[in-house]
PDB file of N, CA and C in Angstrom:
ATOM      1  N   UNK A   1     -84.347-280.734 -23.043  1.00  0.00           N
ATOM      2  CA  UNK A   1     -84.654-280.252 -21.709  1.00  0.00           C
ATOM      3  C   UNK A   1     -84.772-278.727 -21.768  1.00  0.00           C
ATOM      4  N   UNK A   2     -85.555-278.383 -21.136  1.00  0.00           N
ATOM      5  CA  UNK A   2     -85.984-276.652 -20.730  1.00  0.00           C
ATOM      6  C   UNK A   2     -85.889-276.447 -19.981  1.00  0.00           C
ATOM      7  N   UNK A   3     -85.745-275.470 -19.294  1.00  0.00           N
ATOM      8  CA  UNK A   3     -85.547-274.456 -18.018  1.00  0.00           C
ATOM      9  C   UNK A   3     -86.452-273.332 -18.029  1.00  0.00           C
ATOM     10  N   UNK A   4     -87.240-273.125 -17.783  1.00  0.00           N
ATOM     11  CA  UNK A   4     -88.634-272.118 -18.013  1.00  0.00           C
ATOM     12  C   UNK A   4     -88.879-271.171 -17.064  1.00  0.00           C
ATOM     13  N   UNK A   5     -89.032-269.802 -17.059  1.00  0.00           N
ATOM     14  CA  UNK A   5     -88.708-269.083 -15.712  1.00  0.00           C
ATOM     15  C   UNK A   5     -90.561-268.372 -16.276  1.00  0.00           C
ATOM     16  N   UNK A   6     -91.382-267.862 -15.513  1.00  0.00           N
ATOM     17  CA  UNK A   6     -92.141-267.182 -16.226  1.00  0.00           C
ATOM     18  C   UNK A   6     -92.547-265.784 -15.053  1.00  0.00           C
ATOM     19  N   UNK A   7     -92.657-264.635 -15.237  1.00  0.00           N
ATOM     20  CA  UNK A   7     -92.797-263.633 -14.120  1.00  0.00           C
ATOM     21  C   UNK A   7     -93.574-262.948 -14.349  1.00  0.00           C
ATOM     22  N   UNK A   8     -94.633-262.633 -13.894  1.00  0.00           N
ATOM     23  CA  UNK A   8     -95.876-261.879 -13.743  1.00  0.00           C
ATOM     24  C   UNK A   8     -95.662-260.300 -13.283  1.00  0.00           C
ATOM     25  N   UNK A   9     -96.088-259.769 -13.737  1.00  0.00           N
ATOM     26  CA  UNK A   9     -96.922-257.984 -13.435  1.00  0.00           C
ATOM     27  C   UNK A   9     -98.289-257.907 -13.792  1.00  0.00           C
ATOM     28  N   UNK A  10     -98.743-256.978 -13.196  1.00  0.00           N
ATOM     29  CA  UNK A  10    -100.122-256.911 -13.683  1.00  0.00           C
ATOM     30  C   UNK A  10    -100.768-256.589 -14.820  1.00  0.00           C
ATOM     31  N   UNK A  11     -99.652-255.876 -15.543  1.00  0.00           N
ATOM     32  CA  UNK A  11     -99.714-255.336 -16.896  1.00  0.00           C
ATOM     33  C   UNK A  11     -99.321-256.008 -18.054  1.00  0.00           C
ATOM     34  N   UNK A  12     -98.211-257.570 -17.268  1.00  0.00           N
ATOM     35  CA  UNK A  12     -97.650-258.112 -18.841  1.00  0.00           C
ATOM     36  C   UNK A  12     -96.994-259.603 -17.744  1.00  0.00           C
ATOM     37  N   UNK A  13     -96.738-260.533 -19.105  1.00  0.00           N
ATOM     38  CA  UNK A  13     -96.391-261.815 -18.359  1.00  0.00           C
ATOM     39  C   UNK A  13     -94.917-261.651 -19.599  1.00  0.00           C
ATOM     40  N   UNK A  14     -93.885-262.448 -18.895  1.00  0.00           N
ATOM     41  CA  UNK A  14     -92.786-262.634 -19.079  1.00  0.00           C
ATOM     42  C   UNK A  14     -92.266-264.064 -18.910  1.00  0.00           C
ATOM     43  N   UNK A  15     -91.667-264.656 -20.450  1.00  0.00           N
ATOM     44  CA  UNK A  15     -91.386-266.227 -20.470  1.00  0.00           C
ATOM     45  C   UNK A  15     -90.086-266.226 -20.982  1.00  0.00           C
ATOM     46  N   UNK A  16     -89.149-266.522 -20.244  1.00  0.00           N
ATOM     47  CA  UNK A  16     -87.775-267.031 -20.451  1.00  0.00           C
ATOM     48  C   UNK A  16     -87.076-267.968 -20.362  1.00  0.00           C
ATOM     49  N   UNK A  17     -86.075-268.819 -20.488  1.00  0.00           N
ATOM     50  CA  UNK A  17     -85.644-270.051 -20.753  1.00  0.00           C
ATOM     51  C   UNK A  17     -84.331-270.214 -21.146  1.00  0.00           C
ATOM     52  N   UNK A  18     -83.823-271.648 -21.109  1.00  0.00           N
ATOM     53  CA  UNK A  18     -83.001-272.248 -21.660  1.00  0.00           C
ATOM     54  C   UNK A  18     -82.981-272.893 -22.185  1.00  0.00           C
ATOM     55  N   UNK A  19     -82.874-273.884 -23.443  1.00  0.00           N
ATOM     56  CA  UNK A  19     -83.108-275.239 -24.044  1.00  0.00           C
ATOM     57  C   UNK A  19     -81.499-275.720 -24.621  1.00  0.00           C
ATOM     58  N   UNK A  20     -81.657-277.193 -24.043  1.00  0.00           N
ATOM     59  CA  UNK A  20     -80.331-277.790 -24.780  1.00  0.00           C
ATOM     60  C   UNK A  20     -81.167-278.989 -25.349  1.00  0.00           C
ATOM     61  N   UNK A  21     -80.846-279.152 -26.197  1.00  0.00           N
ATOM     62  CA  UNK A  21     -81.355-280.795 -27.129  1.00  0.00           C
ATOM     63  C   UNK A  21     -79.371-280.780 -27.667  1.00  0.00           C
ATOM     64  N   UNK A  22     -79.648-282.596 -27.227  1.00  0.00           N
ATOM     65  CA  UNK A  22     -78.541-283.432 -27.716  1.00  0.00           C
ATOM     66  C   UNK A  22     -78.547-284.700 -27.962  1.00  0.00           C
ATOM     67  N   UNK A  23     -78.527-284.940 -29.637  1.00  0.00           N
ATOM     68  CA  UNK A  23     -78.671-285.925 -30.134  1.00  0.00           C
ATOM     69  C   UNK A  23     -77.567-287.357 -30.529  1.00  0.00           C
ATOM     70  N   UNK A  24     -77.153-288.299 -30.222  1.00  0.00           N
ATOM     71  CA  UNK A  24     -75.903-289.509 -30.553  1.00  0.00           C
ATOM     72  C   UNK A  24     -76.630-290.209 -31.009  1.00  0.00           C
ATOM     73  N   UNK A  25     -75.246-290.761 -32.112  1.00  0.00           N
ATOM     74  CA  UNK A  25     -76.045-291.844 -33.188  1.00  0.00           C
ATOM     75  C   UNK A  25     -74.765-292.749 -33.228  1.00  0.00           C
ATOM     76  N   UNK A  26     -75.067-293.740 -32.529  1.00  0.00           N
ATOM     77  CA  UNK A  26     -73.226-294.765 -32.853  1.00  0.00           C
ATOM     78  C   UNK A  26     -73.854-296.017 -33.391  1.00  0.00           C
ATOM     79  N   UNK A  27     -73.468-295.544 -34.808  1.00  0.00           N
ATOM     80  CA  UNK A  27     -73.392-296.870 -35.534  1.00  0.00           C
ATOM     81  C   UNK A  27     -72.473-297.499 -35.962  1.00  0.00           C
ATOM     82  N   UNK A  28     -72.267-298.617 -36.406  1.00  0.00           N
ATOM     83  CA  UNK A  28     -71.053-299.735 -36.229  1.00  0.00           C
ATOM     84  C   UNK A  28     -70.005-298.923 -37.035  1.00  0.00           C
ATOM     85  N   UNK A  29     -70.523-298.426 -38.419  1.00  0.00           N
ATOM     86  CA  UNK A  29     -69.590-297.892 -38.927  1.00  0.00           C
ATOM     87  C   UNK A  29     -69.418-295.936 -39.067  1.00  0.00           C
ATOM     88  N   UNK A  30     -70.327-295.555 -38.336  1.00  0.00           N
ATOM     89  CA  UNK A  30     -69.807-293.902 -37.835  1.00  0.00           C
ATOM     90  C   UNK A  30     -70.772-293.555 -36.703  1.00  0.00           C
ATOM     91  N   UNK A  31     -69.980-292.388 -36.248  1.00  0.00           N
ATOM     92  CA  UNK A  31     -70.487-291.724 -34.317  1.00  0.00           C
ATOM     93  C   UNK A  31     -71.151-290.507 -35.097  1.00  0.00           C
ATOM     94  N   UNK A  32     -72.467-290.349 -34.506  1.00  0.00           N
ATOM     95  CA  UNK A  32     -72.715-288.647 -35.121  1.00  0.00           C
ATOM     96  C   UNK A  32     -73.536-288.344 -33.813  1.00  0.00           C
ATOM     97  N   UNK A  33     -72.637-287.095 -33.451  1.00  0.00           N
ATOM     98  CA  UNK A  33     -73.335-286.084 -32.243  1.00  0.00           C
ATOM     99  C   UNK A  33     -73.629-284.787 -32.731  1.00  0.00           C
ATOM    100  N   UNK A  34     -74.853-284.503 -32.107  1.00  0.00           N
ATOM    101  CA  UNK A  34     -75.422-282.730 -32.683  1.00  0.00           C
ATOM    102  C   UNK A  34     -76.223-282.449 -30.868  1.00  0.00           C
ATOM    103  N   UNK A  35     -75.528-280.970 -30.946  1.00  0.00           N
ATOM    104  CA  UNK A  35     -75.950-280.679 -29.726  1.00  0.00           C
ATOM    105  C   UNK A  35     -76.610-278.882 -30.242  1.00  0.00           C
ATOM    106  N   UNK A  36     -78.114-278.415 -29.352  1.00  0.00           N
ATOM    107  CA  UNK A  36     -78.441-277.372 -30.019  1.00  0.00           C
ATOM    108  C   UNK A  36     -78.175-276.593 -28.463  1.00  0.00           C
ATOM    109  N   UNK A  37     -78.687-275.529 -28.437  1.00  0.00           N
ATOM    110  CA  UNK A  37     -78.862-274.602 -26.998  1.00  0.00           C
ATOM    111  C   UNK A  37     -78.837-273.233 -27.105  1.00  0.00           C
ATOM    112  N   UNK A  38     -79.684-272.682 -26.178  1.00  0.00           N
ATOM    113  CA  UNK A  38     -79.858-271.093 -26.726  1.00  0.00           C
ATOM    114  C   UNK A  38     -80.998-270.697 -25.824  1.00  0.00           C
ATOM    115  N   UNK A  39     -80.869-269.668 -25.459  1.00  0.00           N
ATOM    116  CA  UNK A  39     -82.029-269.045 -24.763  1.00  0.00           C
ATOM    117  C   UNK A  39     -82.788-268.078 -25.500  1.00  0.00           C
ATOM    118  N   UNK A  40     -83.912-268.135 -24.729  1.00  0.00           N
ATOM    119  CA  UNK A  40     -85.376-267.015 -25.491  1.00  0.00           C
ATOM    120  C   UNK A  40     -85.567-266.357 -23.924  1.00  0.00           C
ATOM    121  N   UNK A  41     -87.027-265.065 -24.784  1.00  0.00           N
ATOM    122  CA  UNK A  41     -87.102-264.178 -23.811  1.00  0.00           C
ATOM    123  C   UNK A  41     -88.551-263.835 -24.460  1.00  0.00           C
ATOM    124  N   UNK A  42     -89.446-263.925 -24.047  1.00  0.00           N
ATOM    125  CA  UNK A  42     -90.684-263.616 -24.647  1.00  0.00           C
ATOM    126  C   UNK A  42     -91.270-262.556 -23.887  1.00  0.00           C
ATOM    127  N   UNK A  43     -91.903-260.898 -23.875  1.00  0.00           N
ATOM    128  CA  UNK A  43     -92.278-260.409 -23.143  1.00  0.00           C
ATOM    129  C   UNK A  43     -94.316-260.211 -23.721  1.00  0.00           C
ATOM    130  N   UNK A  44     -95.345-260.316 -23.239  1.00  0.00           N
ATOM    131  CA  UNK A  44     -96.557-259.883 -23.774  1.00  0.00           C
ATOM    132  C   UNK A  44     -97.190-259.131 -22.835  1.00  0.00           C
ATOM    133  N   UNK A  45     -97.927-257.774 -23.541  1.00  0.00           N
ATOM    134  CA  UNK A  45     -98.345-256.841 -22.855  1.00  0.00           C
ATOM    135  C   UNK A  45     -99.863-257.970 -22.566  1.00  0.00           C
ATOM    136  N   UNK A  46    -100.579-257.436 -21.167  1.00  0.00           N
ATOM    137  CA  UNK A  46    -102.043-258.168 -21.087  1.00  0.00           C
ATOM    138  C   UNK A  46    -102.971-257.438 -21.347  1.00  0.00           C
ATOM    139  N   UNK A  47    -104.256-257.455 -21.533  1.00  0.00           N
ATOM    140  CA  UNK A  47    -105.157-256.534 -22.230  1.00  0.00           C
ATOM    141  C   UNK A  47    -105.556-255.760 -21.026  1.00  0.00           C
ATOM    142  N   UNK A  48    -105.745-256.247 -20.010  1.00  0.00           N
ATOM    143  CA  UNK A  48    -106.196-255.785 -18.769  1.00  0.00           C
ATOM    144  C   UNK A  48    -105.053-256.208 -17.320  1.00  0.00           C
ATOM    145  N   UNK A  49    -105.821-255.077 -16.530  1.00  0.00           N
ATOM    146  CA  UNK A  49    -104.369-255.531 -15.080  1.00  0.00           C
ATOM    147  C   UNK A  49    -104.939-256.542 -14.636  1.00  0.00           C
ATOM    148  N   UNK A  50    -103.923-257.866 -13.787  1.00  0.00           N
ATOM    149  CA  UNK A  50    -104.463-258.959 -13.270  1.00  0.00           C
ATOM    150  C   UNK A  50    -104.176-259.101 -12.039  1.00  0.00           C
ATOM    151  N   UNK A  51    -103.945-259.455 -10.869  1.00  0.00           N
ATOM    152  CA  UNK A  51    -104.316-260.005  -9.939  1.00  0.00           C
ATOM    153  C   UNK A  51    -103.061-260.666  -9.834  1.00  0.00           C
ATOM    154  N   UNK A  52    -101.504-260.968  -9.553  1.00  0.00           N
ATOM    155  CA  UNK A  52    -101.047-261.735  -9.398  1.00  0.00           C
ATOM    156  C   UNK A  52    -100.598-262.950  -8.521  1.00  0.00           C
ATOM    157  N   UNK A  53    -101.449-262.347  -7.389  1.00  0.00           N
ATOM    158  CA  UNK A  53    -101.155-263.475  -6.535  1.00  0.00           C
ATOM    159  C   UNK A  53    -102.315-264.905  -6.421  1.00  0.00           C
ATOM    160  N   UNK A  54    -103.121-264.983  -7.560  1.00  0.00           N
ATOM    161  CA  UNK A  54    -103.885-265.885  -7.793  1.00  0.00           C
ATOM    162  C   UNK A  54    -103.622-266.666  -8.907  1.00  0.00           C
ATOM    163  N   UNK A  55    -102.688-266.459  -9.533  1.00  0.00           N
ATOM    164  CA  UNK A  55    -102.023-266.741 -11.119  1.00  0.00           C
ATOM    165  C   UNK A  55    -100.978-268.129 -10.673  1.00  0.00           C
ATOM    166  N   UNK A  56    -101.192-269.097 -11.445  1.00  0.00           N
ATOM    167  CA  UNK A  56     -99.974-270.551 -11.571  1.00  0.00           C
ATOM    168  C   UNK A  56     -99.892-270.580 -12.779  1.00  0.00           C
ATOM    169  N   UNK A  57     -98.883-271.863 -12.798  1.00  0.00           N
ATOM    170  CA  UNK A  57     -98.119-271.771 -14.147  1.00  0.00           C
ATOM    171  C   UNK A  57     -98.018-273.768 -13.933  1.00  0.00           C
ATOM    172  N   UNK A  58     -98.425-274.184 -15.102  1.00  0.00           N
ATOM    173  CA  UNK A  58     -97.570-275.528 -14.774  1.00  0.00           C
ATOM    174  C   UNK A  58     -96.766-276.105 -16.511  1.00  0.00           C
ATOM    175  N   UNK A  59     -95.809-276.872 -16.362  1.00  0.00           N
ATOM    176  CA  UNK A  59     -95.095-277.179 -17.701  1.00  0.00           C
ATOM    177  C   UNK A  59     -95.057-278.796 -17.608  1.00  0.00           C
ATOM    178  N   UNK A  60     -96.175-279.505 -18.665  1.00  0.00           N
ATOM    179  CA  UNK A  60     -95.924-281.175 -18.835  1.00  0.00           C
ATOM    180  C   UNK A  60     -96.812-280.833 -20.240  1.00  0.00           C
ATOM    181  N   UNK A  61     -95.412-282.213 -20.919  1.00  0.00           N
ATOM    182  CA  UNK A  61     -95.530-282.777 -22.235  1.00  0.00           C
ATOM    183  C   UNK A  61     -95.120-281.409 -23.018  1.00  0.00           C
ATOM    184  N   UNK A  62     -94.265-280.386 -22.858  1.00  0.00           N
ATOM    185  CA  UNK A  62     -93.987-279.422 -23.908  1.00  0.00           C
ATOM    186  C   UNK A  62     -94.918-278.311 -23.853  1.00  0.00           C
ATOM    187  N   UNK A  63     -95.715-278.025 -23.021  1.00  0.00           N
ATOM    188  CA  UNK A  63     -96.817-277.326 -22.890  1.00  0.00           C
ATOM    189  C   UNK A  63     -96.522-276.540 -21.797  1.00  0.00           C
ATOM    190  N   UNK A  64     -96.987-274.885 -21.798  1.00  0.00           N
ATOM    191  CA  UNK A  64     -96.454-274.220 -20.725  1.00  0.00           C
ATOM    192  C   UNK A  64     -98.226-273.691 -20.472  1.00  0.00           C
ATOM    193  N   UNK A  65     -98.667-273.790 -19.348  1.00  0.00           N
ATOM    194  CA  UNK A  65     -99.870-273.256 -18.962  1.00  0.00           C
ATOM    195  C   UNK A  65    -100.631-272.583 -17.929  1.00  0.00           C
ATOM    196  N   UNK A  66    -100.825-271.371 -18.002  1.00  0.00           N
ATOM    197  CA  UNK A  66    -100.886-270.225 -17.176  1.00  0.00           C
ATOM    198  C   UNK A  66    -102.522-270.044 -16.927  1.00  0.00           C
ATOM    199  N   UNK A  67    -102.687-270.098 -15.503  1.00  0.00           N
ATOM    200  CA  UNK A  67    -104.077-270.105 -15.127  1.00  0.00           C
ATOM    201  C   UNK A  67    -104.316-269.383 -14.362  1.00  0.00           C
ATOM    202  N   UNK A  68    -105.635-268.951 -13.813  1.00  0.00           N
ATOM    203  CA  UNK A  68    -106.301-268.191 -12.590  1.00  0.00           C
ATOM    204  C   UNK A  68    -105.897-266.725 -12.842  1.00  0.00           C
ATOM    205  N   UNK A  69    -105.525-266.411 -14.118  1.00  0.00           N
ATOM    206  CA  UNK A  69    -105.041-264.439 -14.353  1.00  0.00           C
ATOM    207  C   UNK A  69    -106.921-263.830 -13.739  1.00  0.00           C
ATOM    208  N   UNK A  70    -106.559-263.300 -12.583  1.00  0.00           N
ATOM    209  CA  UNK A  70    -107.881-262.432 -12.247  1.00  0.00           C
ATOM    210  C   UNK A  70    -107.907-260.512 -12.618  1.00  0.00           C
ATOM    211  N   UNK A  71    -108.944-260.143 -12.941  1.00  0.00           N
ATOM    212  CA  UNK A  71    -108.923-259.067 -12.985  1.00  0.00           C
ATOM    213  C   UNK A  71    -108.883-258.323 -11.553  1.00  0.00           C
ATOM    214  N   UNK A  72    -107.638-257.089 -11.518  1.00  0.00           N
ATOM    215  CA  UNK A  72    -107.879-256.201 -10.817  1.00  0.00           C
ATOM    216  C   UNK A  72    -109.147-255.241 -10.152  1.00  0.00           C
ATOM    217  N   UNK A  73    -109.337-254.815  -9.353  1.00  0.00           N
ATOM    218  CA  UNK A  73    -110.819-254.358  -8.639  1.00  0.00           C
ATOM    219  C   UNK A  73    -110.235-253.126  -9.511  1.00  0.00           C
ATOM    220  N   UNK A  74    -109.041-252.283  -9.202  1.00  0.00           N
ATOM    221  CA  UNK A  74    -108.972-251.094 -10.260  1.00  0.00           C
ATOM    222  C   UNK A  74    -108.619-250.620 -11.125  1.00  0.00           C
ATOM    223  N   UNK A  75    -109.030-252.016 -12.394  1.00  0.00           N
ATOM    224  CA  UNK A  75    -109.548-252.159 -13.694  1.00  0.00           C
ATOM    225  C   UNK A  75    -110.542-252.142 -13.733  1.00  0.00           C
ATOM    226  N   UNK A  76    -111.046-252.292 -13.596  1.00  0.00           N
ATOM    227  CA  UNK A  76    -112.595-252.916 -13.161  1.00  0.00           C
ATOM    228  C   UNK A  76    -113.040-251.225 -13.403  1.00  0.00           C
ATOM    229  N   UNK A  77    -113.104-250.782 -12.140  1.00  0.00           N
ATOM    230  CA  UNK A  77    -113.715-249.470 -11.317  1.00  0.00           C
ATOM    231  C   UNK A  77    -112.310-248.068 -12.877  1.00  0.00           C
ATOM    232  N   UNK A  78    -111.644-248.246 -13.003  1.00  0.00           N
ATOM    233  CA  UNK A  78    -110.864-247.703 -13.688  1.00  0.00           C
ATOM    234  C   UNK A  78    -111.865-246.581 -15.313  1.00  0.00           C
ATOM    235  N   UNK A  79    -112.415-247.102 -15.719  1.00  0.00           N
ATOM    236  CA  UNK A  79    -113.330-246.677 -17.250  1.00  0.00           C
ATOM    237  C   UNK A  79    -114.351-246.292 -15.917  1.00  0.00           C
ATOM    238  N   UNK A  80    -115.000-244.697 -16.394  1.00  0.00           N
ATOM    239  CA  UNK A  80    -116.512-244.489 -15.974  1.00  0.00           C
ATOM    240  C   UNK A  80    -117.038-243.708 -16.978  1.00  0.00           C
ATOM    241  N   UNK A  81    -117.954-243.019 -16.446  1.00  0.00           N
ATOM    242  CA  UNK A  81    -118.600-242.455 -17.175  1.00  0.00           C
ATOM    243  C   UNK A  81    -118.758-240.986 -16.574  1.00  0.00           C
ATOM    244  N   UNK A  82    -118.463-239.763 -17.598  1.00  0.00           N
ATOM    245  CA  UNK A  82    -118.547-238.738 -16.805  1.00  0.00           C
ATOM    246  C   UNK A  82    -119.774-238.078 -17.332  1.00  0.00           C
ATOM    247  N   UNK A  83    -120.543-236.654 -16.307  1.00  0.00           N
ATOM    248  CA  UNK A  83    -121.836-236.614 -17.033  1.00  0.00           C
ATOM    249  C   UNK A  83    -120.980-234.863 -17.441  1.00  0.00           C
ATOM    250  N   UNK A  84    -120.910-234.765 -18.653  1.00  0.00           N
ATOM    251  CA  UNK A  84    -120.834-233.390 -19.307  1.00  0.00           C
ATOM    252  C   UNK A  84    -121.256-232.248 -18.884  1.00  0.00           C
ATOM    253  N   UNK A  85    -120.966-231.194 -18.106  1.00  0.00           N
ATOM    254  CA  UNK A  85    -122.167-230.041 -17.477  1.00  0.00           C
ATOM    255  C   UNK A  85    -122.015-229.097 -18.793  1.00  0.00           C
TER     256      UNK A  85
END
């Protein structure tokens, strides 16, 4: 089981968590339990600013998937071109 938190800026997405896996094995002649758990923290810069209030996230089958990142209007307008005098 996971616990998946993920938080948006316009500049970088952020994936954090919890995971416990716990495994039992009772067989007639021995019990074996293994339990794992530990948290992560993933931070990634984005190449460009996005838009966050158009951005979802959904998590099925082990898969975490982040959609609708839009570009900012001032990214966009941000790079010009200047004319040299």
């Amino acid at each position: 089981m996971e616990d998946i938190d993920v938080q948006l800026s316009p500049e970088s997405i952020t994936i954090s968590g919890q995971k416990s896996k716990e495994q039992r094995i009772d067989q007639s002649d021995y019990y074996r339990m293994e339990r794992s758990y530990g948290s992560f923290v993933r931070t990634c810069r984005l190449p460009v600013a996005i838009l966050t209030d158009t951005s979802r996230a959904s998590f099925r089958d082990s898969i975490l998937e982040v959609r609708a990142l839009k570009k900012t209007e001032v990214i966009k307008d941000r790079f010009r071109k200047l004319q040299v005098e």
